[in-house]
Each structure stands twice: as C-alpha cells, then as structure tokens.
Protein backbone atom coordinates (compact mmCIF):
# COMPACT_ATOMS: atom_id res chain seq x y z
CA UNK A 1 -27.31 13.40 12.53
CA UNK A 2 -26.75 12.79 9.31
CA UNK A 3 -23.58 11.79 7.59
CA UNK A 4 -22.51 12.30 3.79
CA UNK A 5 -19.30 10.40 3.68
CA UNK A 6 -17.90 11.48 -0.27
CA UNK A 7 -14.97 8.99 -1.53
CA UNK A 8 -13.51 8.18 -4.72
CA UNK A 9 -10.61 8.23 -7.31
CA UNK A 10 -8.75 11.28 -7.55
CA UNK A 11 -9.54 13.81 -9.66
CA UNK A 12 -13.34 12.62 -10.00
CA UNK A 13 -14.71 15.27 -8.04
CA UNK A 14 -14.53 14.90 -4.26
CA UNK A 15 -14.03 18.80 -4.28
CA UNK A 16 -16.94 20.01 -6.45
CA UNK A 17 -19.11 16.85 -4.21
CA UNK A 18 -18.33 18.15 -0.88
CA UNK A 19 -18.29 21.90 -1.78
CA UNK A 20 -22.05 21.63 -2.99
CA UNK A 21 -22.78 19.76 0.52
CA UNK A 22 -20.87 22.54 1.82
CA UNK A 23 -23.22 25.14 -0.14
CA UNK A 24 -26.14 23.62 0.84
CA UNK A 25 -25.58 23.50 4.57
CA UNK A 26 -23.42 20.83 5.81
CA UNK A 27 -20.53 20.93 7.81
CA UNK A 28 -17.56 19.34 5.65
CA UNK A 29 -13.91 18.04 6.55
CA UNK A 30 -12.20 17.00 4.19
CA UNK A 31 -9.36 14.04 4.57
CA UNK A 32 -10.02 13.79 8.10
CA UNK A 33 -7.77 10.58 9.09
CA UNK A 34 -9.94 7.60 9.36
CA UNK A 35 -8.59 6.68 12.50
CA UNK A 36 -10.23 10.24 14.01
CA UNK A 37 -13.59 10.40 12.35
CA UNK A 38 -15.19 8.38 14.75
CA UNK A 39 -14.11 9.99 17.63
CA UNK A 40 -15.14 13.08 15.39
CA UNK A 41 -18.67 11.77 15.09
CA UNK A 42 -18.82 10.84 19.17
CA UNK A 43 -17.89 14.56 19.53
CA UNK A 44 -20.56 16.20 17.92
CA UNK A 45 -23.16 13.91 18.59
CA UNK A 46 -22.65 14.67 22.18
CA UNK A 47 -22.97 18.37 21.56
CA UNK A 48 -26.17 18.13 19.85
CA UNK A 49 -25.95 21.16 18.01
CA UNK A 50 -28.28 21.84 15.01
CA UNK A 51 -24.76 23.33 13.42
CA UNK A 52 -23.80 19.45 12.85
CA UNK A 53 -27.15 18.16 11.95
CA UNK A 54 -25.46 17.43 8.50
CA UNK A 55 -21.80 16.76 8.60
CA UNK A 56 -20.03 15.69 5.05
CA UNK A 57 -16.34 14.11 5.25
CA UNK A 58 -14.33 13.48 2.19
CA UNK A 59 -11.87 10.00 2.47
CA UNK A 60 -9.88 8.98 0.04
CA UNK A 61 -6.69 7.20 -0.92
CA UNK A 62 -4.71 10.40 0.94
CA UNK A 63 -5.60 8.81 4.12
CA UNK A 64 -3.28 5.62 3.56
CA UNK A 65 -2.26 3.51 5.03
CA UNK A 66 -5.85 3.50 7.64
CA UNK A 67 -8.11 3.56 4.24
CA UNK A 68 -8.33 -0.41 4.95
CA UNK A 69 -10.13 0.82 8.08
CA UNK A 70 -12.98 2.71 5.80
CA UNK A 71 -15.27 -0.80 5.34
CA UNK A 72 -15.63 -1.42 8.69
CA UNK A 73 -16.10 1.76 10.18
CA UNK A 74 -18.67 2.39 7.97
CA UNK A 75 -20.55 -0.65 8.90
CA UNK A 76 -19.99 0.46 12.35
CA UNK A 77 -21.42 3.71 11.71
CA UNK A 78 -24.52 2.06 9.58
CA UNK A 79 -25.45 0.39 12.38
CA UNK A 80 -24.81 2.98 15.09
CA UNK A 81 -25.46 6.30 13.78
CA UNK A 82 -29.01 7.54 12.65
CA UNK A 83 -27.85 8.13 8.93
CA UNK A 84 -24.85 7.29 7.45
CA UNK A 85 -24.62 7.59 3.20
CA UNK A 86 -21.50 6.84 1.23
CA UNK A 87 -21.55 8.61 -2.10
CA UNK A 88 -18.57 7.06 -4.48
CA UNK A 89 -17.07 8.70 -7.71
CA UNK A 90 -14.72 7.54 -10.43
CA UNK A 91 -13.96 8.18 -14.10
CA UNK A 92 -12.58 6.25 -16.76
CA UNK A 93 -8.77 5.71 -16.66
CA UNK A 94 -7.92 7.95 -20.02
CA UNK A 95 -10.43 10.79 -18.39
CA UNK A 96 -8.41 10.88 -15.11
CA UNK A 97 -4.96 10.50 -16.74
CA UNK A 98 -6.10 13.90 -19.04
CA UNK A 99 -7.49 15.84 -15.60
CA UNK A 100 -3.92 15.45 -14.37
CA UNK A 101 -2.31 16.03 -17.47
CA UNK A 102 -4.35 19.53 -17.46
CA UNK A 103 -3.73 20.60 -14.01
CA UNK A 104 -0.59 21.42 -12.08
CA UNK A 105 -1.87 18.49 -8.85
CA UNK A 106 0.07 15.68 -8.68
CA UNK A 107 -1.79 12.30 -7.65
CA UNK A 108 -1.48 11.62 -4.37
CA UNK A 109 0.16 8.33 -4.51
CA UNK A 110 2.82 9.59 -7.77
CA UNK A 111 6.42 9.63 -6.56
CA UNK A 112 9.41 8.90 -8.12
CA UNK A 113 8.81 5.13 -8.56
CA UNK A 114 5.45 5.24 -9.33
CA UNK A 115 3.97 7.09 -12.34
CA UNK A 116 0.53 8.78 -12.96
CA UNK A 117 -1.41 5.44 -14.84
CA UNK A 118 0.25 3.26 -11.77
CA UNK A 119 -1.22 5.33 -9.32
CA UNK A 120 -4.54 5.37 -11.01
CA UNK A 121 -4.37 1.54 -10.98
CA UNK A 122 -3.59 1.20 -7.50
CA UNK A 123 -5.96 3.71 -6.05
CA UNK A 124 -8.55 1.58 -7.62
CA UNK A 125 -7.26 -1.62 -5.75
CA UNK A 126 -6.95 0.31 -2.63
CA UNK A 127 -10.50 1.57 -2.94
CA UNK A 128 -12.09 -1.55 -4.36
CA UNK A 129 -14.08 -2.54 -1.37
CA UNK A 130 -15.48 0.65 -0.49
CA UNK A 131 -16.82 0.95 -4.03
CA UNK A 132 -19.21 -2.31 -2.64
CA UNK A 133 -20.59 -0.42 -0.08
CA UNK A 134 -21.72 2.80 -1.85
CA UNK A 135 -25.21 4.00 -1.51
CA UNK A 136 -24.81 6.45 -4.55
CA UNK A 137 -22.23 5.28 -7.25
CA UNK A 138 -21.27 8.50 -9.93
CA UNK A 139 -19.27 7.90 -12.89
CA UNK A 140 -17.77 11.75 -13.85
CA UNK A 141 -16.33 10.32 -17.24
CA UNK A 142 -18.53 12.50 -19.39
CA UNK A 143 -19.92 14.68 -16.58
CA UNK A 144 -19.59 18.72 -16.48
CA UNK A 145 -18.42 20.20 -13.23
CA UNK A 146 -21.88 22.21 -13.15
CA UNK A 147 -23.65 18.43 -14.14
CA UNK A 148 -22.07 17.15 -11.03
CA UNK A 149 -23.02 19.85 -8.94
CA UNK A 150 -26.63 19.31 -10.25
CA UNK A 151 -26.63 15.53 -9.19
CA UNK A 152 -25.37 16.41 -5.92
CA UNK A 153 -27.93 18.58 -5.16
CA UNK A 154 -30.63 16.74 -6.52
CA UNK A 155 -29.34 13.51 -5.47
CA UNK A 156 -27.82 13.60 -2.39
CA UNK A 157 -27.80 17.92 -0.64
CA UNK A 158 -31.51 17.88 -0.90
CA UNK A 159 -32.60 14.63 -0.85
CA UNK A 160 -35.79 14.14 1.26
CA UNK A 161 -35.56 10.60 4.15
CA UNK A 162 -37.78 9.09 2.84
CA UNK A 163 -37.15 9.97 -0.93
CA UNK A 164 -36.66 6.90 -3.31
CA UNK A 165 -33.93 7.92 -5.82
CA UNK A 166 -33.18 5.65 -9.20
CA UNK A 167 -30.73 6.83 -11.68
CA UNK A 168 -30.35 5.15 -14.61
C-alpha cells in the first residue's frame, strides 16, 4: 500500500492536493482524526484490496488537539507500512490572509478571541514539526491552482518507486 498523507496551512491547497490524488486513482479521506487513521490503515491492509492500493489522507490543524500525535505516527507508519509519503504546503502569511479575505471560509482555528493573522501564526506553531518530516515541501505563494495540480501529478499522483525527483 501506498500512503499520500497531504498536510499543511490552511488555505494552501490541501483540497486541489488531494482532489488530483483523488483524480488520479487514490482513495482519499480527508480530516480523518489522527487518533483513527491507524486503525484505518490496519483495516485496509487486512482487506488487501487493489481498491486501496493508494490511499491519500488530508491532516491538518482541524484535527486538534491529536495533531501532536501526527510526528510519531508517521514514524510509526515509515517504519511499518510499505510506503508512507508526507507532502506539506504553505504560503506566505499576506497570500493566506488575502485567500481568506476572498472567500466566505473561515480559518479553522478563528473565533471570537482569536483573529485571522493569529490563527495563521499559530497553525504554523502547531504544525512546525511536521513541516521536518516532509518528503515533498510546496510553497503555493505564487502558484496557480492548475500549477499545483500540475506538480501533484507530476510530483507525487504519478510518480514512479523508484523515480528520483529534485525541484529546485
């Protein structure tokens, strides 16, 4: 099996990520609580149908307060499970502040204490250590939605085992 796991700031394009993995054959979930996905992944190993080859699972700060959990199940899963990839993507502050400012989604952690450039600031502290681990780092600042659809495709959808892949 092979597991896509796509995290990142709000608003940098989990969606459009896990849609094209979606497109191109995958079985997605998105915001599955931490807590479950490795139960999840014990499921459909045991199954062992082709249907789950490729499973993609979107986590991000909406699965508080287990995200902590994230590090270590992915090392857990690293060593474990056959293939286990963790794609990361983020934007500059000012882009992310405008993406809200354009659409009618509220940031997950926005209440009314805490206001949009707050909760930018402390989804990046929350998420911090799972930005260390990522196999595939994407900055969206000055990316198209049909760019990042691209990369994920090329990059990560399509992507060969034993395919060497630099971007700079």
């Amino acid at each position: 099996m092979r597991l896509v796991i796509i995290s990142g700031l709000s608003g940098s394009g989990k969606s459009v990520a896990l849609n094209v993995l979606e497109d191109t054959g995958f079985y997605c979930i998105d915001n599955i609580p931490v807590g479950l996905l490795r139960s999840f992944i014990k499921e459909i190993e045991s199954r062992r149908d082709p249907e789950y080859d490729q499973v993609g699972v979107g986590l991000d700060a909406r699965n508080l307060p287990d995200i902590d959990q994230l590090p270590d199940l992915i090392r857990d899963l690293r060593s474990n499970a056959a293939r286990c990839e963790l794609v990361f993507l983020q934007a500059d502050d000012d882009v992310l502040l405008s993406r809200f400012s354009e659409t009618r989604r509220k940031h997950p952690l926005t209440n009314h204490s805490i206001s949009l450039p707050e909760a930018v600031a402390k989804e990046r502290e929350l998420l911090g250590p799972i930005i260390d681990m990522a196999d595939l780092l994407i900055d969206t600042s000055s990316t198209t939605v049909y760019d990042l659809r691209d990369l994920m495709r090329d990059r990560v959808a399509t992507r060969a085992d034993t395919a060497l892949s630099i971007l700079i």
